[in-house]
N, C-alpha and C. Protein backbone atom coordinates (compact mmCIF):
# COMPACT_ATOMS: atom_id res chain seq x y z
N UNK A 1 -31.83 -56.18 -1.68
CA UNK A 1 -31.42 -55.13 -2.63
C UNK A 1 -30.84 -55.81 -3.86
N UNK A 2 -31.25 -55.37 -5.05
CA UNK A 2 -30.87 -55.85 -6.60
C UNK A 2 -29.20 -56.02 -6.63
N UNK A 3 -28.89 -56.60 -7.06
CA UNK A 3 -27.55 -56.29 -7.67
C UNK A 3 -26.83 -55.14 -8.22
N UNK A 4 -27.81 -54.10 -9.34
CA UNK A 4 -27.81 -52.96 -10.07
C UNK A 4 -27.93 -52.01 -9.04
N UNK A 5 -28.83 -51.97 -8.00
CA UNK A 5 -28.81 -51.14 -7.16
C UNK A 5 -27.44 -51.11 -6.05
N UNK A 6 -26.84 -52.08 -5.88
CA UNK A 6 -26.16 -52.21 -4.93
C UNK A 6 -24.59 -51.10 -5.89
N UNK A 7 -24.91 -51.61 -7.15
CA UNK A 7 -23.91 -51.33 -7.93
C UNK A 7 -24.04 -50.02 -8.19
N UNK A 8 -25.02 -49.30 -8.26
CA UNK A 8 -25.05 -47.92 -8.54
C UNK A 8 -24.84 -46.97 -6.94
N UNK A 9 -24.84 -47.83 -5.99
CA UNK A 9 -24.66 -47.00 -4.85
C UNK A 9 -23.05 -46.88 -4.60
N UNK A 10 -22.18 -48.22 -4.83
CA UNK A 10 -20.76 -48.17 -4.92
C UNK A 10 -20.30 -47.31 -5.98
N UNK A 11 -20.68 -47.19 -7.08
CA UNK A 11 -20.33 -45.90 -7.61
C UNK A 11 -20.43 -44.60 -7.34
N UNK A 12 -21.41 -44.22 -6.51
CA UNK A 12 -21.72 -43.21 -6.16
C UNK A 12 -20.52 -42.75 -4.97
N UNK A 13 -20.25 -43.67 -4.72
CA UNK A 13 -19.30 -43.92 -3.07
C UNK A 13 -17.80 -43.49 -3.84
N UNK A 14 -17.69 -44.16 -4.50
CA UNK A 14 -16.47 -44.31 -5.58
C UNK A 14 -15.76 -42.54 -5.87
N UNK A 15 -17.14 -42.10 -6.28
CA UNK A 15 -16.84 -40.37 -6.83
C UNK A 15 -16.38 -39.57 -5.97
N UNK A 16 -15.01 -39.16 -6.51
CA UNK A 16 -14.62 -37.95 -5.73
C UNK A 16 -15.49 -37.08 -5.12
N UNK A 17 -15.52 -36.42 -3.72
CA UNK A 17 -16.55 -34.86 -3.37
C UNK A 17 -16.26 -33.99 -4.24
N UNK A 18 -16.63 -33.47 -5.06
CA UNK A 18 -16.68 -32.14 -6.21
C UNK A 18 -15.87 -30.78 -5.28
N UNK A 19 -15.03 -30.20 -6.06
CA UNK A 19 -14.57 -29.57 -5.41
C UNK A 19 -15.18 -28.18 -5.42
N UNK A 20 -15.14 -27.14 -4.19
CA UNK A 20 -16.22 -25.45 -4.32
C UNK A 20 -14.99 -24.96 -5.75
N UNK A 21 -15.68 -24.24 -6.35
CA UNK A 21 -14.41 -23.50 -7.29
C UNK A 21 -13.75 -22.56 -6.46
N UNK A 22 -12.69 -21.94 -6.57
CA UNK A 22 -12.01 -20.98 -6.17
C UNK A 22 -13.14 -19.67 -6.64
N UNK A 23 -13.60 -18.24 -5.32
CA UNK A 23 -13.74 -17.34 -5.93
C UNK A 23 -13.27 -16.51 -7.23
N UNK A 24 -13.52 -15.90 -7.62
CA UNK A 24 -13.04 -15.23 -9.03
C UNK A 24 -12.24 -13.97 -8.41
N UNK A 25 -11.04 -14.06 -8.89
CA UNK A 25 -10.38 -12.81 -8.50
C UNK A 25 -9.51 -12.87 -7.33
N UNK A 26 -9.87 -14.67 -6.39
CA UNK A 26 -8.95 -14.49 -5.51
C UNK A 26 -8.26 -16.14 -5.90
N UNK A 27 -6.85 -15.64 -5.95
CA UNK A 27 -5.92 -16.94 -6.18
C UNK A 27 -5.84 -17.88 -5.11
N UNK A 28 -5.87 -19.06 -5.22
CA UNK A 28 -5.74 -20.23 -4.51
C UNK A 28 -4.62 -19.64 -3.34
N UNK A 29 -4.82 -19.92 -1.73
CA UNK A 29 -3.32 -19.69 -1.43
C UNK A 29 -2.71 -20.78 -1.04
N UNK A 30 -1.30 -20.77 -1.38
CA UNK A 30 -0.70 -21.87 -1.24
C UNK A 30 -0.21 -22.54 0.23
N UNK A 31 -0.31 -23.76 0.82
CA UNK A 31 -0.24 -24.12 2.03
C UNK A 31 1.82 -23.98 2.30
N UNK A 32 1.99 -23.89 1.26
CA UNK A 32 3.73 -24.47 1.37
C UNK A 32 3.94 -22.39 1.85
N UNK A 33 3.31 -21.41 1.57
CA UNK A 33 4.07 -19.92 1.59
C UNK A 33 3.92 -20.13 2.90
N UNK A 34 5.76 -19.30 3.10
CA UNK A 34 5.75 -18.59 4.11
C UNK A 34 6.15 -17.40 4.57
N UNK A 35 6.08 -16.52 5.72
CA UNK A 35 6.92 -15.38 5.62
C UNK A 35 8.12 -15.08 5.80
N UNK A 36 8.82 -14.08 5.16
CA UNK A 36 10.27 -14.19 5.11
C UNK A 36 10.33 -12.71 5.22
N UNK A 37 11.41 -12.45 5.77
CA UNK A 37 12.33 -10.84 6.38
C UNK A 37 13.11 -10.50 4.98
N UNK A 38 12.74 -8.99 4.44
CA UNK A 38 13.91 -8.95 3.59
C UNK A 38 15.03 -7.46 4.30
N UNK A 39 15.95 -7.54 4.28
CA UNK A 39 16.36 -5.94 4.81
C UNK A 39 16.78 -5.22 3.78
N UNK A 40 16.23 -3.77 3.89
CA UNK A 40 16.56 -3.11 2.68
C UNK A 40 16.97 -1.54 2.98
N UNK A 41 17.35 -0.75 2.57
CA UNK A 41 18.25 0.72 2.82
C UNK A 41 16.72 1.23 3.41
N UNK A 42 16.91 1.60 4.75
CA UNK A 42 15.97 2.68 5.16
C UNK A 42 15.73 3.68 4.52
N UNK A 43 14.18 4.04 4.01
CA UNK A 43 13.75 4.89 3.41
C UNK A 43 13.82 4.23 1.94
N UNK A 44 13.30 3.38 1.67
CA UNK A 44 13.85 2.81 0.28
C UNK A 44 12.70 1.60 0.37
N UNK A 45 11.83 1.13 1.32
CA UNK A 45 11.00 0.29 1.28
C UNK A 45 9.87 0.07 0.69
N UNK A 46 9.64 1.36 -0.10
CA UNK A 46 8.24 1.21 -0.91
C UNK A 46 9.07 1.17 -2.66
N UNK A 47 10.20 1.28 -2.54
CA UNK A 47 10.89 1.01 -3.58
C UNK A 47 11.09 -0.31 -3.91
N UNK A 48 11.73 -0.86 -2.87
CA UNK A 48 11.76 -2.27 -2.85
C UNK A 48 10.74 -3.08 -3.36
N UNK A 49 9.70 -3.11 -2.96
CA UNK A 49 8.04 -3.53 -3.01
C UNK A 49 7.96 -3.48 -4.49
N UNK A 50 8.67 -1.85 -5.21
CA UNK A 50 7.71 -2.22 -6.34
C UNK A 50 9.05 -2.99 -6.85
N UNK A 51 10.30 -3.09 -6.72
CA UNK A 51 11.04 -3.79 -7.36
C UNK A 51 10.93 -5.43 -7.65
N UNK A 52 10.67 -5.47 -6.43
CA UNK A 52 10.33 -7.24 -6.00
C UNK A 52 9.20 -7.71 -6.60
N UNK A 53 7.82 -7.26 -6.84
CA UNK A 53 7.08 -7.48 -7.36
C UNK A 53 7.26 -7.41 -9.23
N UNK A 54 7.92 -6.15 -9.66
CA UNK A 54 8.42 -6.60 -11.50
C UNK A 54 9.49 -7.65 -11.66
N UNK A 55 10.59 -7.77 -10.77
CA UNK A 55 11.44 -9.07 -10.85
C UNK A 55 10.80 -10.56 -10.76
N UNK A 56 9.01 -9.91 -9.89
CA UNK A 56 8.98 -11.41 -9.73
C UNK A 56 8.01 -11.83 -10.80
N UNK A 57 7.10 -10.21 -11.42
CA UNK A 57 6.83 -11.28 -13.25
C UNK A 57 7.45 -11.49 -14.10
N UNK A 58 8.97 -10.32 -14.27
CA UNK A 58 9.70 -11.08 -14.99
C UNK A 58 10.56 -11.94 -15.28
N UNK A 59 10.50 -12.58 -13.95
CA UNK A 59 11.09 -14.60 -14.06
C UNK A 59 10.24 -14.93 -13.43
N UNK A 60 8.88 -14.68 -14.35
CA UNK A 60 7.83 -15.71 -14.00
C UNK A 60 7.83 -16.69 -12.28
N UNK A 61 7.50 -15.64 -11.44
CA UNK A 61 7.75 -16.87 -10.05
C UNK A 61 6.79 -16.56 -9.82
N UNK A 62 5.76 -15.54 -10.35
CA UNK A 62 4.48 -14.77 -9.56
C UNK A 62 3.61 -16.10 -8.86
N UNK A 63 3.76 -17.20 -9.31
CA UNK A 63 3.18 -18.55 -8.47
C UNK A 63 3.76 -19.10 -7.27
N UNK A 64 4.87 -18.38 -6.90
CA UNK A 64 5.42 -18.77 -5.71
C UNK A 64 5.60 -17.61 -4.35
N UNK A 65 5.34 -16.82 -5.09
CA UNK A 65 5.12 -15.24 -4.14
C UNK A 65 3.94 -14.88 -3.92
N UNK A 66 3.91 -14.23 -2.55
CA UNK A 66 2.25 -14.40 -2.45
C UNK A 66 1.95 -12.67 -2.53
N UNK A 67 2.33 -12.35 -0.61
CA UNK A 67 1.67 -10.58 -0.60
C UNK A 67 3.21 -10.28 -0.48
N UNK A 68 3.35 -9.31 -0.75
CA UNK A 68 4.80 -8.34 -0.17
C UNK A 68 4.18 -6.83 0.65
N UNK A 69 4.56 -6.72 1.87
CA UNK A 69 4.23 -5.88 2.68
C UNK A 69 5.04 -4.95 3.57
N UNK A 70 4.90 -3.81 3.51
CA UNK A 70 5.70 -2.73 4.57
C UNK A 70 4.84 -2.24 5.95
N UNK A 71 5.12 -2.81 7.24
CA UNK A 71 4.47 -2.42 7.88
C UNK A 71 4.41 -1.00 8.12
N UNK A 72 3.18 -0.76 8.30
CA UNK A 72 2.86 0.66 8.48
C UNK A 72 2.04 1.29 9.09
N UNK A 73 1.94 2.56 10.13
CA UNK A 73 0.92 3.07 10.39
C UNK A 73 0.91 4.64 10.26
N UNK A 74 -0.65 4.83 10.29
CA UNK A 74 -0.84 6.40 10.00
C UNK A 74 -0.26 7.03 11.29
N UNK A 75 -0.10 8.55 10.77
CA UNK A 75 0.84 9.27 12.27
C UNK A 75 0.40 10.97 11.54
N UNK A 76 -0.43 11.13 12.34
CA UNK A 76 -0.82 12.58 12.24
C UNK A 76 -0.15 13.67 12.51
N UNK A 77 0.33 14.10 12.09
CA UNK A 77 1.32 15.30 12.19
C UNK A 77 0.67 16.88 11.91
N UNK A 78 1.15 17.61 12.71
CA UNK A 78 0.85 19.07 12.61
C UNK A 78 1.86 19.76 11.99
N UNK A 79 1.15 19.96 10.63
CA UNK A 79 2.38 21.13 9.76
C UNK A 79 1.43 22.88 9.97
N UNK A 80 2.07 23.58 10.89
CA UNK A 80 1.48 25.04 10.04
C UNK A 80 0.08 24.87 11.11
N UNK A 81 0.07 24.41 12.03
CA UNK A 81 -1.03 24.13 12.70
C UNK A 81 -2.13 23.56 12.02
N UNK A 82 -2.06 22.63 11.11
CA UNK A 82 -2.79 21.32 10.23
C UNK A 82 -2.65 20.55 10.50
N UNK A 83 -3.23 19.56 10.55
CA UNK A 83 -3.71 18.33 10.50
C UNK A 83 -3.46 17.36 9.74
N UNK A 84 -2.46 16.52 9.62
CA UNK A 84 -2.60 15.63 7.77
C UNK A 84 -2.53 14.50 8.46
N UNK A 85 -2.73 13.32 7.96
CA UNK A 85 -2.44 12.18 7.97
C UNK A 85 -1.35 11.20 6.83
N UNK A 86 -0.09 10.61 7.66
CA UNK A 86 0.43 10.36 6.63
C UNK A 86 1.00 8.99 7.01
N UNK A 87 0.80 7.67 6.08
CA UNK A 87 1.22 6.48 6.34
C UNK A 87 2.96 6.17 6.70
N UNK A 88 3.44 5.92 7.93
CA UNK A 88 4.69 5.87 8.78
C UNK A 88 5.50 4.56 8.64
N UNK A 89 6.23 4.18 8.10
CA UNK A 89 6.60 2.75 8.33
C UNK A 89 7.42 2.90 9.83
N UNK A 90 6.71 1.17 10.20
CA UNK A 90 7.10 1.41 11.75
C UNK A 90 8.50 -0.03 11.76
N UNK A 91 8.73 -0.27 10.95
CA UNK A 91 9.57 -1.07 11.24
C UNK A 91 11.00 -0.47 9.83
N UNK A 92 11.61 0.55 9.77
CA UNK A 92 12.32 0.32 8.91
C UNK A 92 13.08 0.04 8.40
N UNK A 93 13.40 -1.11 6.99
CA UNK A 93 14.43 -1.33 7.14
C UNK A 93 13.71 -2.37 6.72
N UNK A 94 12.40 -3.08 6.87
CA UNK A 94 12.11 -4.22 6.48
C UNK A 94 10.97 -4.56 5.76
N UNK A 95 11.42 -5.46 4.75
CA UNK A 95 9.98 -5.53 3.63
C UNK A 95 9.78 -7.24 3.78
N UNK A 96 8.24 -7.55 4.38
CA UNK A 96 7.88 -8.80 4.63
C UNK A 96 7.31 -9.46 3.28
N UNK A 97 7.62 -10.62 2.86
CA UNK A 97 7.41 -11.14 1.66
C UNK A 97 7.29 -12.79 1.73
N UNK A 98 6.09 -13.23 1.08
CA UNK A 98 4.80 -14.12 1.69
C UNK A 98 5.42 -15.05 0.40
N UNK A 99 5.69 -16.25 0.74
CA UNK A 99 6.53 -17.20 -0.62
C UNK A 99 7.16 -18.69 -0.17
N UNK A 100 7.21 -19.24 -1.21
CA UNK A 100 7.55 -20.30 -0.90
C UNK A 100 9.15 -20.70 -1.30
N UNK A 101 9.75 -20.15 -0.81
CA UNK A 101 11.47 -19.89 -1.11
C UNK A 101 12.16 -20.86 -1.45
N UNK A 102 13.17 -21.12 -2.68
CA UNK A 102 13.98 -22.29 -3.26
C UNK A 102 15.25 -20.79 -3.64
N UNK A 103 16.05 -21.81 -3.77
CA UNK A 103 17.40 -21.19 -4.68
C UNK A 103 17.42 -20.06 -5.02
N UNK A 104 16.27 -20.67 -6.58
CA UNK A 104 16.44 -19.37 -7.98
C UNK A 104 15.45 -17.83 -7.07
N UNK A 105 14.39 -18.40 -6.46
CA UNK A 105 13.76 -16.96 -5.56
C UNK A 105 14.41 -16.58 -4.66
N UNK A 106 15.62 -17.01 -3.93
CA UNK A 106 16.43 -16.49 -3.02
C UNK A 106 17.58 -15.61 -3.72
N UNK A 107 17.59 -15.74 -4.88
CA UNK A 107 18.77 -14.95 -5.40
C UNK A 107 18.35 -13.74 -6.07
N UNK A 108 17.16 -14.13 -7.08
CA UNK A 108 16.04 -12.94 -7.64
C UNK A 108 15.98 -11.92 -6.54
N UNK A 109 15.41 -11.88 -5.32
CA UNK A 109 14.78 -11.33 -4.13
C UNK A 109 16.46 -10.49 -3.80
N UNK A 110 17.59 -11.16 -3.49
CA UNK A 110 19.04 -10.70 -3.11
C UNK A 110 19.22 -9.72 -3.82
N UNK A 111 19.22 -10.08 -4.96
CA UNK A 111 19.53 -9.44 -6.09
C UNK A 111 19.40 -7.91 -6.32
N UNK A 112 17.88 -7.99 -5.74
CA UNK A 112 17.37 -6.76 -6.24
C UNK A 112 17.75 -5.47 -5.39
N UNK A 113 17.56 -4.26 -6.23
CA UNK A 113 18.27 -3.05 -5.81
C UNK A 113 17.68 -2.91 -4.42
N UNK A 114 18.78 -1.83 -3.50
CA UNK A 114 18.83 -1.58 -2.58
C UNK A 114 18.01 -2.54 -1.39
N UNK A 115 18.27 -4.17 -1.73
CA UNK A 115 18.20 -5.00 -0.56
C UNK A 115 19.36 -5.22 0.03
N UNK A 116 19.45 -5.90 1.21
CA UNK A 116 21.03 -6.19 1.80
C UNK A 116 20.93 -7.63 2.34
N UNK A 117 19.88 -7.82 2.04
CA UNK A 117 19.60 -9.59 2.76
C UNK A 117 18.61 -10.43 3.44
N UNK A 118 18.72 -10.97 3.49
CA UNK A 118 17.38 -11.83 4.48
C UNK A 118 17.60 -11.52 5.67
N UNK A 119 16.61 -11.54 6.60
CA UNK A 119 16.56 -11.94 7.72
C UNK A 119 17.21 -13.30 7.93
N UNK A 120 18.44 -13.36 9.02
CA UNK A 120 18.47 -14.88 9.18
C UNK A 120 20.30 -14.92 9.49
N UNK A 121 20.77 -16.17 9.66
CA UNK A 121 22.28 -16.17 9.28
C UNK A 121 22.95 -16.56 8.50
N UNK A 122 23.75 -15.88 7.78
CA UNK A 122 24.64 -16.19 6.31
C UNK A 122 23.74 -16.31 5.36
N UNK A 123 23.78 -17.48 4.99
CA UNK A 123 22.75 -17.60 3.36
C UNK A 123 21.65 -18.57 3.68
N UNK A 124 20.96 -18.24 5.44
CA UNK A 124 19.62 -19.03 5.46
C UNK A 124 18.84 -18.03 6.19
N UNK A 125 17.71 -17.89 5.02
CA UNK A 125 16.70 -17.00 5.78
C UNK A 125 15.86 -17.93 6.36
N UNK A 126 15.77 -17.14 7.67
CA UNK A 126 14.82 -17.89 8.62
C UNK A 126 13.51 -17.12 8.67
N UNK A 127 12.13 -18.40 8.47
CA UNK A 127 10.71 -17.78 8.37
C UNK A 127 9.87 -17.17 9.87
N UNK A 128 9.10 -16.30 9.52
CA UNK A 128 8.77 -16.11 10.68
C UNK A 128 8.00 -17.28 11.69
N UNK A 129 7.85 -17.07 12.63
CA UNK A 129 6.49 -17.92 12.86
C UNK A 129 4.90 -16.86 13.28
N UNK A 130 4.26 -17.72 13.15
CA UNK A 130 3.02 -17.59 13.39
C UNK A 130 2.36 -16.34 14.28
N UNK A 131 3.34 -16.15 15.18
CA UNK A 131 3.21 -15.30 16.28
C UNK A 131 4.00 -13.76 16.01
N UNK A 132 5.12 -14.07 15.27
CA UNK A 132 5.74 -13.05 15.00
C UNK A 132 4.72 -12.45 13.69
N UNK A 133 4.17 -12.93 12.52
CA UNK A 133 3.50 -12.55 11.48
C UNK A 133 2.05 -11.93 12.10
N UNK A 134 1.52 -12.67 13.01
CA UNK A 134 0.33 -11.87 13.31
C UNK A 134 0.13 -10.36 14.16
N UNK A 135 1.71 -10.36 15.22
CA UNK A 135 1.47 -9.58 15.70
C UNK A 135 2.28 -8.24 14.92
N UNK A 136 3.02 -8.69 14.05
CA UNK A 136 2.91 -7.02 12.80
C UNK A 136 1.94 -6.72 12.16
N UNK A 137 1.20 -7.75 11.24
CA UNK A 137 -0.03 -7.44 10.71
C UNK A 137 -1.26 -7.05 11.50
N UNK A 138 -1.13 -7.08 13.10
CA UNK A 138 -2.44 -6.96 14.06
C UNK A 138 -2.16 -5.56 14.52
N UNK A 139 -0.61 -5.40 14.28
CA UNK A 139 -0.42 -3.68 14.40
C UNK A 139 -0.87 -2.76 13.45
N UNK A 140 -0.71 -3.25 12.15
CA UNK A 140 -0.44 -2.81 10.88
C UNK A 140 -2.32 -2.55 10.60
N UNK A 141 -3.16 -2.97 11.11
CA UNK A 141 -4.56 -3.30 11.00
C UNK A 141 -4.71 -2.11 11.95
N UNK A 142 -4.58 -2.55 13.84
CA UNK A 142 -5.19 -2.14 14.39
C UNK A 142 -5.34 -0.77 14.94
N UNK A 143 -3.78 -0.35 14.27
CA UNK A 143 -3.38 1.41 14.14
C UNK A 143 -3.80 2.49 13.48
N UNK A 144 -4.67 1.76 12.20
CA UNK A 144 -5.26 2.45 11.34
C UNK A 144 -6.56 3.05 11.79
N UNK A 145 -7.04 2.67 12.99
CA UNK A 145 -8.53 2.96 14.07
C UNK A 145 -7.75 4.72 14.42
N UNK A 146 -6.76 4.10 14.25
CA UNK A 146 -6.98 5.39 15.61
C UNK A 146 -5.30 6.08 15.51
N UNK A 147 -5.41 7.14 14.56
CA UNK A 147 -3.47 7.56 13.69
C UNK A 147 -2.62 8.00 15.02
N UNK A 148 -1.79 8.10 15.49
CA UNK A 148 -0.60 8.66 16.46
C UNK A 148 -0.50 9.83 15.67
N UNK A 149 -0.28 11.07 17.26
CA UNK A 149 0.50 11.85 16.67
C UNK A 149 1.66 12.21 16.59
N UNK A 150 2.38 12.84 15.80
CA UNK A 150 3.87 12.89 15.28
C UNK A 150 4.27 14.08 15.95
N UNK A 151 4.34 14.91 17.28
CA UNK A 151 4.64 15.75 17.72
C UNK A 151 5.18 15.65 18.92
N UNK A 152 5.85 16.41 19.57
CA UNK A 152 6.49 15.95 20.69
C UNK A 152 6.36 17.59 21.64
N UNK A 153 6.07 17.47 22.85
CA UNK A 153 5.59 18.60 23.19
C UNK A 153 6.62 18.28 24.89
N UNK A 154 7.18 19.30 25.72
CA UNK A 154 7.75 19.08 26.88
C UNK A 154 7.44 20.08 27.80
N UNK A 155 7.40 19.65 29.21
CA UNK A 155 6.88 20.52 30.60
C UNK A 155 7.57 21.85 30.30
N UNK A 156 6.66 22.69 30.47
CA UNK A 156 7.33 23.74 30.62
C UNK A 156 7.08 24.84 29.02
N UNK A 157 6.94 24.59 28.20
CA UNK A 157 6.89 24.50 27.07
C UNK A 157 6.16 25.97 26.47
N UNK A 158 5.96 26.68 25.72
CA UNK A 158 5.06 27.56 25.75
C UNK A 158 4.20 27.12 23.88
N UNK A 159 2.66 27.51 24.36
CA UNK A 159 1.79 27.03 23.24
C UNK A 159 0.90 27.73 23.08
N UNK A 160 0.57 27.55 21.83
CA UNK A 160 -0.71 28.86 21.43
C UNK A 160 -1.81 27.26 21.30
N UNK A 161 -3.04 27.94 21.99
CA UNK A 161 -4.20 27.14 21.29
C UNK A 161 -5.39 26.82 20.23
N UNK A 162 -5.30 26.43 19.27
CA UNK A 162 -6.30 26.83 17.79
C UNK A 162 -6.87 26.66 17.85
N UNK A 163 -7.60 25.89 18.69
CA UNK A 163 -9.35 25.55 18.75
C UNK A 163 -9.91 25.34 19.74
N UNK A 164 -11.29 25.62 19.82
CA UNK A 164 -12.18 25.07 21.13
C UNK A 164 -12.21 26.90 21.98
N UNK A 165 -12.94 27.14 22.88
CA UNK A 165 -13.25 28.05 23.45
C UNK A 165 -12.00 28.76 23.73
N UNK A 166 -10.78 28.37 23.61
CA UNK A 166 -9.57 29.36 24.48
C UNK A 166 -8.76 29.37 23.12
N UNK A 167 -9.12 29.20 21.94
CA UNK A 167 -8.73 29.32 20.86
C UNK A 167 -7.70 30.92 21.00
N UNK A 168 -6.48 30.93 20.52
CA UNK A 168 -5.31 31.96 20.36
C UNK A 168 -4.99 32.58 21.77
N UNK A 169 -5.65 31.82 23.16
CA UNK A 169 -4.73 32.05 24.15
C UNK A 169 -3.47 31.29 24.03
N UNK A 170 -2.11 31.61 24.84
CA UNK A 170 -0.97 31.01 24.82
C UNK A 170 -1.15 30.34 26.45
N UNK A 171 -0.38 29.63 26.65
CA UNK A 171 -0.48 28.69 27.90
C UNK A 171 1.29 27.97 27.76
N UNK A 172 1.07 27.65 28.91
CA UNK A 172 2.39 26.83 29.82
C UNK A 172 1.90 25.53 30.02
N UNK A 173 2.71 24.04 29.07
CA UNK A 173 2.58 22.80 29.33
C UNK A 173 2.53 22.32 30.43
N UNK A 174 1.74 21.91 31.24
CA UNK A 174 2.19 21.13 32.51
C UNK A 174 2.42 19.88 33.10
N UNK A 175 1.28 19.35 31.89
CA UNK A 175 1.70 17.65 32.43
C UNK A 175 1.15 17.38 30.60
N UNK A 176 1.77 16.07 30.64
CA UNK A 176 1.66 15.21 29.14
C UNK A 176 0.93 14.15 28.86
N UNK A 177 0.46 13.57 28.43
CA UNK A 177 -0.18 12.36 28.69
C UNK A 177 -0.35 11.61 27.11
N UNK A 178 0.97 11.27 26.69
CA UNK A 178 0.87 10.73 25.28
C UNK A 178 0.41 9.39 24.99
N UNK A 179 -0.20 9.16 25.90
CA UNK A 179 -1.27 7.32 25.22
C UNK A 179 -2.52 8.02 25.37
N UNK A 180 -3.09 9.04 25.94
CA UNK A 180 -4.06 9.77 25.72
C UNK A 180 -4.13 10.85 24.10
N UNK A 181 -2.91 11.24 24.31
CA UNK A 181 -2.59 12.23 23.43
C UNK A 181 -3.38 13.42 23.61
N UNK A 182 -3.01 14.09 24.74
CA UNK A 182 -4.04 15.49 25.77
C UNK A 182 -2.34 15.75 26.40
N UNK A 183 -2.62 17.09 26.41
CA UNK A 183 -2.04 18.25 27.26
C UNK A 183 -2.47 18.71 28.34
N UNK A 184 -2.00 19.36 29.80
CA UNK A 184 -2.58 19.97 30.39
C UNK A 184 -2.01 21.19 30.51
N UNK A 185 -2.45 22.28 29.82
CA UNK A 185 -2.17 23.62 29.88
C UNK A 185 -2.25 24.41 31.14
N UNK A 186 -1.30 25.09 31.70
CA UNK A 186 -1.84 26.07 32.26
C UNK A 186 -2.02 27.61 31.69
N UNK A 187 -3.18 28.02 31.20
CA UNK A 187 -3.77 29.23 30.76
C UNK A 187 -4.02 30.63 31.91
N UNK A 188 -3.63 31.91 31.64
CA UNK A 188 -3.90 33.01 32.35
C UNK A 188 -5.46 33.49 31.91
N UNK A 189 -6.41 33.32 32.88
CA UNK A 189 -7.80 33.76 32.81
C UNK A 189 -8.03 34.67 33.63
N UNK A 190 -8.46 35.72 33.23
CA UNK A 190 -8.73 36.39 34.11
C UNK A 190 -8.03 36.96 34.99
N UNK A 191 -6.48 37.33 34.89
CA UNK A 191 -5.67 37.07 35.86
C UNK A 191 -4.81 35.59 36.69
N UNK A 192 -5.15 34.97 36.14
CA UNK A 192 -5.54 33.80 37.68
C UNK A 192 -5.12 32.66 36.33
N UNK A 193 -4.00 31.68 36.56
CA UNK A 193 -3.46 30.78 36.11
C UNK A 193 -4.57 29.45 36.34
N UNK A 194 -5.15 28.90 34.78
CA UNK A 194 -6.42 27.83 35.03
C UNK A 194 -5.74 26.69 34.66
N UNK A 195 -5.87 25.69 34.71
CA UNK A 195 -5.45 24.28 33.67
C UNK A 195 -6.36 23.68 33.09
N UNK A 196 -6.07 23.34 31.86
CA UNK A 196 -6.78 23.30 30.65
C UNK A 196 -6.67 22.03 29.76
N UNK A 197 -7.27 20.93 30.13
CA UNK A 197 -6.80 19.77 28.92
C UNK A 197 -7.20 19.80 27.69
N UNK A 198 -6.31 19.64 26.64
CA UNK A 198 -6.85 19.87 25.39
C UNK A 198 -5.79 18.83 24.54
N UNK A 199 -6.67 18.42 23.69
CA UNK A 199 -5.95 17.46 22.55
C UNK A 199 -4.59 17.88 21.80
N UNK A 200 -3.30 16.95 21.61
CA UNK A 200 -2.54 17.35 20.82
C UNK A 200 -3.09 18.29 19.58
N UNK A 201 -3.91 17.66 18.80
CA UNK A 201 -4.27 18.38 17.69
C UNK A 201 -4.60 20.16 17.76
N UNK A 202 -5.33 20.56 19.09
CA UNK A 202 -5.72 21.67 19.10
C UNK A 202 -4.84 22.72 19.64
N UNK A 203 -3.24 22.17 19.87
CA UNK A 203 -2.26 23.33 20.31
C UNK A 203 -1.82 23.45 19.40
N UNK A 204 -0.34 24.80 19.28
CA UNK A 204 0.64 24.43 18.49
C UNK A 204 1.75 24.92 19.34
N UNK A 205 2.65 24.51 18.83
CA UNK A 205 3.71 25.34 20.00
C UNK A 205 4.41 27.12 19.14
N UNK A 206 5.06 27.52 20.00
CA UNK A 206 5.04 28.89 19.73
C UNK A 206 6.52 29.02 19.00
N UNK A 207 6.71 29.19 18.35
CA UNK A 207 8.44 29.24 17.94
C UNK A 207 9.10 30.47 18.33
């Protein structure tokens, strides 16, 4: 092999691997963020969120903060014998915030209205780990399949039914089954006391 050739192959060797570009639209994430607990006045957590996020463009840290998040899941509730769906925070009291924490962002974050502190003791917030972050966000994901309902129904109970074939008979609760989310009614047919399973959604109770 030539000399020139030998020489153009060590250069080749020499060159950095080219790096993929970053997609467009999604920021580099940083290996140093981590997650951190903030506690803040119950009922006040989607406040927080937007607070923390304008404090954090206006002292420029938006490079050290990543997501800020309220866990949450949908919870179907019956108003008026309706149906709505409405996003529940299931942890309240706490706003999770994705960053790479020094000093000046520990005091910004304190600072701000209606927080009360880090997670952690005295003046060290402690990060989550790995296990604790996935299994809020695996809630926060996997609840959204399938909403809870927000009603509470007890033995004995008396209920009108809105839908399905026995629609505006009244019935007597008998058994519950809330990881199903089904009732078992007992209904008067005909004379003659039947039992009847039917979905939370399709009772209401009688006031």
């Amino acid at each position: 092999m030539s000399t020139k050739q030998e020489s153009k192959m060590a250069d080749e060797q020499e060159q950095p691997a080219e790096q993929q570009p970053q997609p467009e639209g999604q920021p580099e994430q940083n290996p140093r963020f981590k997650w951190y607990i903030l506690h803040a006045y119950s009922g006040f957590e989607r406040k927080v969120r937007e607070s923390i996020q304008s404090r954090i463009q206006a002292f420029g840290l938006g490079d050290r903060v990543g997501r800020v998040m309220i866990p949450t899941e949908p919870v179907t509730e019956i108003v008026n014998g309706k149906k709505r769906t409405v996003e529940r925070v299931f942890l309240p009291g706490y706003v999770l915030v994705e960053m790479e924490l020094d000093n000046n962002l520990w005091h910004v974050l304190k600072e701000t209205p209606k927080v009360t502190g880090f997670l952690g003791t005295g003046d060290k917030p402690v990060a989550l780990s790995e296990e604790e972050v996935s299994s809020i966000l695996f809630r926060s994901e996997t609840v959204k399949d399938k909403p809870r309902m927000k009603i509470k129904f007890e033995k004995n109970e008396s209920v009108r039914i809105t839908d399905g074939p026995f629609a505006n008979f009244n019935g007597i609760v008998d058994e519950i089954n809330e990881d199903r989310e089904t009732l078992k009614v007992m209904v008067t047919i005909f004379g003659r006391s039947t039992p009847v399973e039917l979905e939370f959604g399709k009772v209401e109770k009688i006031e």
